[in-house]
Protein backbone atom coordinates (compact mmCIF):
# COMPACT_ATOMS: atom_id res chain seq x y z
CA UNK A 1 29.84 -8.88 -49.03
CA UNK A 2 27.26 -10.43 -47.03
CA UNK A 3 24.96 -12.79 -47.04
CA UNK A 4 21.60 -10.36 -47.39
CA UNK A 5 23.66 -8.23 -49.76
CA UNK A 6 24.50 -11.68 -51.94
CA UNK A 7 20.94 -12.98 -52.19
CA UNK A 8 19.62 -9.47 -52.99
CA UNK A 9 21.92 -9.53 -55.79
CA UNK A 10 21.11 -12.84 -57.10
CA UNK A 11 17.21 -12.20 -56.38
CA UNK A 12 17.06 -9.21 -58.83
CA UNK A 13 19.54 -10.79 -61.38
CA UNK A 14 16.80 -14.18 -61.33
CA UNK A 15 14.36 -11.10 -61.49
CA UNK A 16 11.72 -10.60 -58.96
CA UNK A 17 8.56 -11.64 -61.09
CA UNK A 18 9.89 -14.85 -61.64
CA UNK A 19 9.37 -15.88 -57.99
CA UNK A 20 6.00 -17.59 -56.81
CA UNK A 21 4.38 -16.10 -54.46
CA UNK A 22 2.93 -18.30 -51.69
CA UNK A 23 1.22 -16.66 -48.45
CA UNK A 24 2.81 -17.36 -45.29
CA UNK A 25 1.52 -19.75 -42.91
CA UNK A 26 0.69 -18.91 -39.90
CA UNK A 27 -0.43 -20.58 -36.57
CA UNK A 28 -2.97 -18.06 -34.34
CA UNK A 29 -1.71 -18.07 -31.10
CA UNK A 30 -2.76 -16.22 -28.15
CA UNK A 31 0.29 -15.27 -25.43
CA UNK A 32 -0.81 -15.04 -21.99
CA UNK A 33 -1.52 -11.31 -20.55
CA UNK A 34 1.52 -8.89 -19.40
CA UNK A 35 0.96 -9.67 -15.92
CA UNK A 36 2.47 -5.82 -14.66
CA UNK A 37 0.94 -3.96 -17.08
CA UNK A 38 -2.57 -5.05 -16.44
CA UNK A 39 -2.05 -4.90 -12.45
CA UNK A 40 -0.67 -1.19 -12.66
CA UNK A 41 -3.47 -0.57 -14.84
CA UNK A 42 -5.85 -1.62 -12.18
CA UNK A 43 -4.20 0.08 -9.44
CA UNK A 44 -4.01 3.33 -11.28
CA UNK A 45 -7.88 2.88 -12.23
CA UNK A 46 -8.71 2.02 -8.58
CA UNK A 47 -6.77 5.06 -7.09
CA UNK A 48 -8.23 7.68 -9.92
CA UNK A 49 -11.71 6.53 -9.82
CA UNK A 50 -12.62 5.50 -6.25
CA UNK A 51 -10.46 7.49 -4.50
CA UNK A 52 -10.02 10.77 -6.94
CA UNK A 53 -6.19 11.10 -6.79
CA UNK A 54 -3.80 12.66 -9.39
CA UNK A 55 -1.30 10.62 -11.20
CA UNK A 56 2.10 12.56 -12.11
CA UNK A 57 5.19 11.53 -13.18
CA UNK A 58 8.45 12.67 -11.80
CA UNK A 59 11.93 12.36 -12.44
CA UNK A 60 14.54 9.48 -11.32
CA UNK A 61 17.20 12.11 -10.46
CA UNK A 62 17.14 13.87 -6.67
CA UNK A 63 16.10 17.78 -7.23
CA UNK A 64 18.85 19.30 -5.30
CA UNK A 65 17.84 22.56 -4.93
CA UNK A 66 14.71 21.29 -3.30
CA UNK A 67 16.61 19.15 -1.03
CA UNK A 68 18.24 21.48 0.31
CA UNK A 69 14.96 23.42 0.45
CA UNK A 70 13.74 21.00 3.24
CA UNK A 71 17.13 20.29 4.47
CA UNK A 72 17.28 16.74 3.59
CA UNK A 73 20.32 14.46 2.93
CA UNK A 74 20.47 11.58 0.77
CA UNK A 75 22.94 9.25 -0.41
CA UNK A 76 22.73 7.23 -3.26
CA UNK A 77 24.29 6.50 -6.59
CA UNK A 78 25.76 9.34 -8.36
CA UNK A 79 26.67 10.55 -11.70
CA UNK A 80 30.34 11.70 -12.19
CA UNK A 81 30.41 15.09 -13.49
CA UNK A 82 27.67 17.07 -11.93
CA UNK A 83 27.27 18.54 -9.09
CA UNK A 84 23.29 19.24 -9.15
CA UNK A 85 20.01 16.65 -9.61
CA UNK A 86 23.18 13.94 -10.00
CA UNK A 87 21.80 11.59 -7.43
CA UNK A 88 19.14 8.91 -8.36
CA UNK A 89 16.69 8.45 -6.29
CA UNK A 90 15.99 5.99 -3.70
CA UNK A 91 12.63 7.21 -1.58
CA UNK A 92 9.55 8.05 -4.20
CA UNK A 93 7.70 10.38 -1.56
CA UNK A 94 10.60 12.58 -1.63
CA UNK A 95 9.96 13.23 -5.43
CA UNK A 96 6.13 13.47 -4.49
CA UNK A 97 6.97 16.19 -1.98
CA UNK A 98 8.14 18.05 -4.55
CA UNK A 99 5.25 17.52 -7.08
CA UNK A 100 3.11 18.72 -4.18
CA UNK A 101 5.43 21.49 -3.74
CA UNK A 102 5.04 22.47 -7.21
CA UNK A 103 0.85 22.92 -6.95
CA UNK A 104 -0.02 23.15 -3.60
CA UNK A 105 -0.69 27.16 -4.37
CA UNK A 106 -3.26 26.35 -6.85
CA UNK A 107 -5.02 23.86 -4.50
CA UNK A 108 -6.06 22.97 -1.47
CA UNK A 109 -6.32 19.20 0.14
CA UNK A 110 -5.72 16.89 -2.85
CA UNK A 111 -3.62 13.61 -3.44
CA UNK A 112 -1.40 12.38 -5.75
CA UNK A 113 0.08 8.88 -6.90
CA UNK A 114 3.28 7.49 -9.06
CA UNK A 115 4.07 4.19 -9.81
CA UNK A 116 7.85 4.95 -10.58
CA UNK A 117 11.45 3.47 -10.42
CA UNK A 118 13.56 3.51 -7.61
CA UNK A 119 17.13 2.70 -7.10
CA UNK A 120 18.76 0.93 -4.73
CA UNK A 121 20.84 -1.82 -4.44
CA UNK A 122 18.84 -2.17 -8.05
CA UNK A 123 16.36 -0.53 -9.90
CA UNK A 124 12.62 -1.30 -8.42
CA UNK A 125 9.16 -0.18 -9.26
CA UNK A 126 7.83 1.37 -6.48
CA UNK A 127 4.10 2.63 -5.27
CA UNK A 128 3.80 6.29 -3.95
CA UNK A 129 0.92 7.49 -2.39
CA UNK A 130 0.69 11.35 -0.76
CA UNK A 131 -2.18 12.93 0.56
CA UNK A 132 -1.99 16.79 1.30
CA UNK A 133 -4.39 17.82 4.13
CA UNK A 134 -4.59 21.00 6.24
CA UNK A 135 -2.47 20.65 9.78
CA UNK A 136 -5.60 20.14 11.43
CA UNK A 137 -6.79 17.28 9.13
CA UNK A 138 -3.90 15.11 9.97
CA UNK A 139 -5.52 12.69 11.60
CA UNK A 140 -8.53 12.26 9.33
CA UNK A 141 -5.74 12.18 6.20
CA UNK A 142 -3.69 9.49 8.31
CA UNK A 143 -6.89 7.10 8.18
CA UNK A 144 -7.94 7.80 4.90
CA UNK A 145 -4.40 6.51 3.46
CA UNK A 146 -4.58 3.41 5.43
CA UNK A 147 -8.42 2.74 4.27
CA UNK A 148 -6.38 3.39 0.51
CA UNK A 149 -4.13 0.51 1.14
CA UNK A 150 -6.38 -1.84 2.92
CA UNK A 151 -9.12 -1.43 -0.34
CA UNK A 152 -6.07 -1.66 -2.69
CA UNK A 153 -5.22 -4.71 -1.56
CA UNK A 154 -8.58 -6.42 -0.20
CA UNK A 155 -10.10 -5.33 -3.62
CA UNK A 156 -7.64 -6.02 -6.14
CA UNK A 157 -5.92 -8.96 -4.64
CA UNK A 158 -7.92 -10.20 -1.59
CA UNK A 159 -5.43 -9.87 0.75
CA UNK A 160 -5.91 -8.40 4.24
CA UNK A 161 -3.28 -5.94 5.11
CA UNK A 162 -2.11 -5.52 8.92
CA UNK A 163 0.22 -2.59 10.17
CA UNK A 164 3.07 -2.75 12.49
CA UNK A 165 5.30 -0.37 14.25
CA UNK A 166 8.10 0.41 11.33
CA UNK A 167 11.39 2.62 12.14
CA UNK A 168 12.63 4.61 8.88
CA UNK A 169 14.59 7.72 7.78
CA UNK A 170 14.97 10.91 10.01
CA UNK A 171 12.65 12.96 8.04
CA UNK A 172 9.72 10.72 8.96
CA UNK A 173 7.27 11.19 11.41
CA UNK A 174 8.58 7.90 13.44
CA UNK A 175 5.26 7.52 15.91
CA UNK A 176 3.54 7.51 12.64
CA UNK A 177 5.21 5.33 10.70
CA UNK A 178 3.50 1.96 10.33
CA UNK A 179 4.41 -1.28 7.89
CA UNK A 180 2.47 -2.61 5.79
CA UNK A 181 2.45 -6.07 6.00
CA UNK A 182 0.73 -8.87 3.17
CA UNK A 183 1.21 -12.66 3.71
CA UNK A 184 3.58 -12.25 6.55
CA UNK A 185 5.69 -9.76 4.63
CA UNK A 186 6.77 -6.30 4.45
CA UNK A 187 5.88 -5.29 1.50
CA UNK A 188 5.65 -1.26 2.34
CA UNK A 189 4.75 1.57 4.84
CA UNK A 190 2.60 4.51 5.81
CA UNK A 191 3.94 7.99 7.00
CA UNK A 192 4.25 11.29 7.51
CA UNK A 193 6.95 13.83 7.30
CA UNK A 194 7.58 15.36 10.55
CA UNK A 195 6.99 18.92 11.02
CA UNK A 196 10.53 19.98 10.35
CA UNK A 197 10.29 19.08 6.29
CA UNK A 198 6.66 19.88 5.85
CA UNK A 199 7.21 23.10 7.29
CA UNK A 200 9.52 24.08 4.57
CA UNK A 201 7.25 23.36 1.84
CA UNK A 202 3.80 24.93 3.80
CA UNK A 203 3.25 25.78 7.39
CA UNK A 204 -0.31 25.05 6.76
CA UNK A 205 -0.28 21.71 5.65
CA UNK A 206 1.19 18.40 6.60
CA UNK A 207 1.69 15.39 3.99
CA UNK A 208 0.70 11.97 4.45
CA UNK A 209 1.95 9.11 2.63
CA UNK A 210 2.80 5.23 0.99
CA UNK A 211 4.93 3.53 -0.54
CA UNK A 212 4.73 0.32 -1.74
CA UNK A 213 6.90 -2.17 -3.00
CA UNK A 214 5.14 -2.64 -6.57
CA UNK A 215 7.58 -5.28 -7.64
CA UNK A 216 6.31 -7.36 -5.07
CA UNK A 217 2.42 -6.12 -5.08
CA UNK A 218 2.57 -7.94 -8.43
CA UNK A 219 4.02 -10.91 -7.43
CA UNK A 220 1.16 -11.17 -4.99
CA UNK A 221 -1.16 -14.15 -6.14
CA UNK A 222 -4.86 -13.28 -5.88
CA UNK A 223 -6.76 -15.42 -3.36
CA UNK A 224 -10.39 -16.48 -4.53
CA UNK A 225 -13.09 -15.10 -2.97
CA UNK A 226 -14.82 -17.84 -0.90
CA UNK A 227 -18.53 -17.57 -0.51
CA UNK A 228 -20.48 -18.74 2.36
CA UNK A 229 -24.16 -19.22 3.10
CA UNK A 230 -25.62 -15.73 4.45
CA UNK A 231 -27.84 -16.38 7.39
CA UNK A 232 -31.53 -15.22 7.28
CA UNK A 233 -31.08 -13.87 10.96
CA UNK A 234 -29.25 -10.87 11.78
CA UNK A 235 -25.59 -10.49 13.16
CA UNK A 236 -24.01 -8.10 15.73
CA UNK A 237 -20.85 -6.52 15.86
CA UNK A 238 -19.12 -6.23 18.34
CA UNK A 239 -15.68 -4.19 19.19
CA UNK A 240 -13.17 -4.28 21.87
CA UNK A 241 -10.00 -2.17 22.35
CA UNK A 242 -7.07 -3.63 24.04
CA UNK A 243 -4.53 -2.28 25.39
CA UNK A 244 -0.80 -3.90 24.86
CA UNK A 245 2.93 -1.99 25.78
CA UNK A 246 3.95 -0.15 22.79
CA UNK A 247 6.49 -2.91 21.59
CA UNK A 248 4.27 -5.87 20.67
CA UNK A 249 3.72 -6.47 17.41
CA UNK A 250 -0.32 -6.91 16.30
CA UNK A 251 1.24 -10.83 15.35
CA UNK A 252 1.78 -11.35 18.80
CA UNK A 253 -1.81 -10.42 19.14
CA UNK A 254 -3.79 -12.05 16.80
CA UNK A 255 -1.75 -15.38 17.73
CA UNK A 256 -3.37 -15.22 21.27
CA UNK A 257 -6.92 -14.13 19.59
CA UNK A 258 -6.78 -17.18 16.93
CA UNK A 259 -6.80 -19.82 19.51
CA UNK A 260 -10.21 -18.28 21.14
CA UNK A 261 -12.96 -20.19 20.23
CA UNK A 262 -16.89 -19.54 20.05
CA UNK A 263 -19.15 -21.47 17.57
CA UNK A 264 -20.88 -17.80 17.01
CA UNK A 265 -17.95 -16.27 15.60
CA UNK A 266 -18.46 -15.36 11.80
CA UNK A 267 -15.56 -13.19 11.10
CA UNK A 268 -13.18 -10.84 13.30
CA UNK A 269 -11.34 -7.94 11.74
CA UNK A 270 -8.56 -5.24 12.79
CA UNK A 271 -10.22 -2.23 13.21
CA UNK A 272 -7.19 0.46 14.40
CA UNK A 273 -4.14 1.22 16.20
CA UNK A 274 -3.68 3.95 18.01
CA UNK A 275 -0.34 4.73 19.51
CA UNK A 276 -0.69 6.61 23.40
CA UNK A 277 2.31 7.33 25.28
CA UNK A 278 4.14 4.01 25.95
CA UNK A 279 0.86 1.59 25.18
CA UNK A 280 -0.65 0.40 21.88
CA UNK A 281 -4.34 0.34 21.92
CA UNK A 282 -5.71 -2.14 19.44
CA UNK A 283 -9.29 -2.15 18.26
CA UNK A 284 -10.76 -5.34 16.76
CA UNK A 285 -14.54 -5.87 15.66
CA UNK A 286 -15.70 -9.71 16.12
CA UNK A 287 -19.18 -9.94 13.73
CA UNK A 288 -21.68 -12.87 15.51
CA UNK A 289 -24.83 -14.59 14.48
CA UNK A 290 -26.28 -17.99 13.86
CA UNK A 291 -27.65 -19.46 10.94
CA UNK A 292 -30.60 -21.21 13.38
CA UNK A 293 -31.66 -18.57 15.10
CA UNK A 294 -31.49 -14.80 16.26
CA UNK A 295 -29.43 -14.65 19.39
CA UNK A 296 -30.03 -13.49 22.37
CA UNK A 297 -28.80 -10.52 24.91
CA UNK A 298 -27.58 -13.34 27.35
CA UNK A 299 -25.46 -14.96 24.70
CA UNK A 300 -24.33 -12.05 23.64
CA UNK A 301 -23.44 -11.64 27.35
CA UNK A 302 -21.94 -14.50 27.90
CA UNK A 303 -19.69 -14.34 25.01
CA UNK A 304 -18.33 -10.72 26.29
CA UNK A 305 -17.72 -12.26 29.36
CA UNK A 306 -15.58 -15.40 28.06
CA UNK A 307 -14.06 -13.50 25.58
CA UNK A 308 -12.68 -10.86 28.69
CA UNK A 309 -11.61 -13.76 30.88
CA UNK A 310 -10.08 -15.34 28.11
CA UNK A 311 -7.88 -11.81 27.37
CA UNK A 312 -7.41 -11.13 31.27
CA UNK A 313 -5.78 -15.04 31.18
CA UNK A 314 -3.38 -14.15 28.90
CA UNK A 315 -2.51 -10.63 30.78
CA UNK A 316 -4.29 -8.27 28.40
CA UNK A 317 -6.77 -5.57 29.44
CA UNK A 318 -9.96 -4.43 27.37
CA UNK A 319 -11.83 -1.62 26.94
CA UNK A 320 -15.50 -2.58 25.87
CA UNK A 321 -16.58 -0.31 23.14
């Protein structure tokens, strides 16, 4: 009664030898690359091989029992129905708590990584980083994960990261909660959980992590690396902490640093942040040569100098390193 069904019918009643057989033409054609899968690929490569971190896989819905575990809340879509693991998840590092959870007997410091869905206002594909250090590592853990994300971007995309100051859910850490932001956008954050939640999973061990938006990582266009001569005399580098009130953004900052000028300026970099009481200190590293010459301790000298007077202009104080 339909049309396959009617030429099938006619086709055998003709009979099936009696048709010629010609080969199919065909035009080669090459599509262009699956932009995501390659990218995740080369995230998951970078983060296994470089940086020795576990990948698992873990599931969309909220485990309730181990919610309740670490006496966290969450409120998100729901299915009808059930009244356990029936609410989809909207914070990855909560399902990599509990993957950590789940081995942290068997092991001691390790890290783990998921590029899984999310869901939100929509579904997302989202980045999760987690280190788990001992209580006393927490600070050498917290700059490891940055040095992660600054690599996974300057590597794979050639994009220079910076962190800012980021307020999120209760359960974080908040004085160590930073965003991580690429092109002028916040495209993700580094935490920890406060003691509270990591308690309930080990007293021994606190658990550091990222998330990234990965929707948006692969939208991120990769800038070429530009190459410049290398000078045949040797550079210096040279870092400075200031200090800035706990509220300014790093933008702020680098605004007031971009418009100082010195023809022996190669390249200056962020170096840290490091939150104490109600001021930010800021370390940045300026690298200086010349391509006509080595130069000498009273240029050096007199750059430190104009660079300090510049800052004290602009009412910021320094702290020579």
């Amino acid at each position: 009664s339909i049309a396959a069904d009617i030429i099938e019918e006619i086709s055998r009643m003709y009979g099936y030898e009696n048709f010629e057989h010609v080969p199919l033409k065909m035009d080669m054609t090459f599509g262009n690359n699956e932009i995501t899968y390659d990218t995740e690929y080369a995230v998951k490569d970078f983060l296994a091989n470089k940086y020795n971190l576990h990948e698992v896989n873990t599931y969309l819905w909220n485990k309730s029992s181990f919610l309740k575990k670490i006496n966290v809340s969450v409120d998100n879509v729901k299915l009808l129905g059930k009244t356990e693991d029936n609410i989809l998840r909207k914070d990855l590092n909560l399902s990599m708590l509990e993957a950590a959870s789940n081995n942290i007997k068997n092991r001691g410091e390790f890290g783990i990584f998921e590029i899984g869905t999310i869901v939100d206002t929509d579904a997302k594909r989202h980045l999760s980083i987690m280190l788990v250090k001992n209580v006393d590592n927490l600070k050498v853990g917290y700059y490891q994960i940055k040095d992660y994300i600054y690599n996974l971007f300057k590597s794979l995309k050639n994009i220079e990261v910076k962190f800012e100051l980021l307020e999120k859910e209760e359960y974080y850490n908040k004085d160590l909660t930073l965003g991580i932001i690429a092109n002028n956008d916040l495209i993700g954050y580094i935490t920890v959980f406060n003691r509270q939640v990591s308690n309930a999973v080990s007293k021994k061990k606190t658990f550091i992590c990222a998330d990234i938006d990965f929707d948006k990582y692969v939208e991120l266009e990769n800038n070429l690396y530009l190459y410049q001569e290398v000078s045949k005399f040797p550079t210096t580098t040279l870092d400075y902490t200031i200090i800035t009130q706990r509220g300014i953004f790093y933008q702020k900052l680098e605004e007031v640093l971009d418009k100082f000028i010195s023809p022996i300026i190669i390249k200056r970099e962020l170096r840290d942040i490091y939150l104490d009481g109600d001021t930010k200190k800021v370390t940045i590293r300026y690298t200086v040569g010349s391509n006509e010459k080595t130069l000498t301790s009273e240029e050096l000298e007199d750059f430190k100098n104009k660079f300090i007077e510049y800052l004290n202009n602009n009412d910021l104080n320094i702290i020579e390193n």
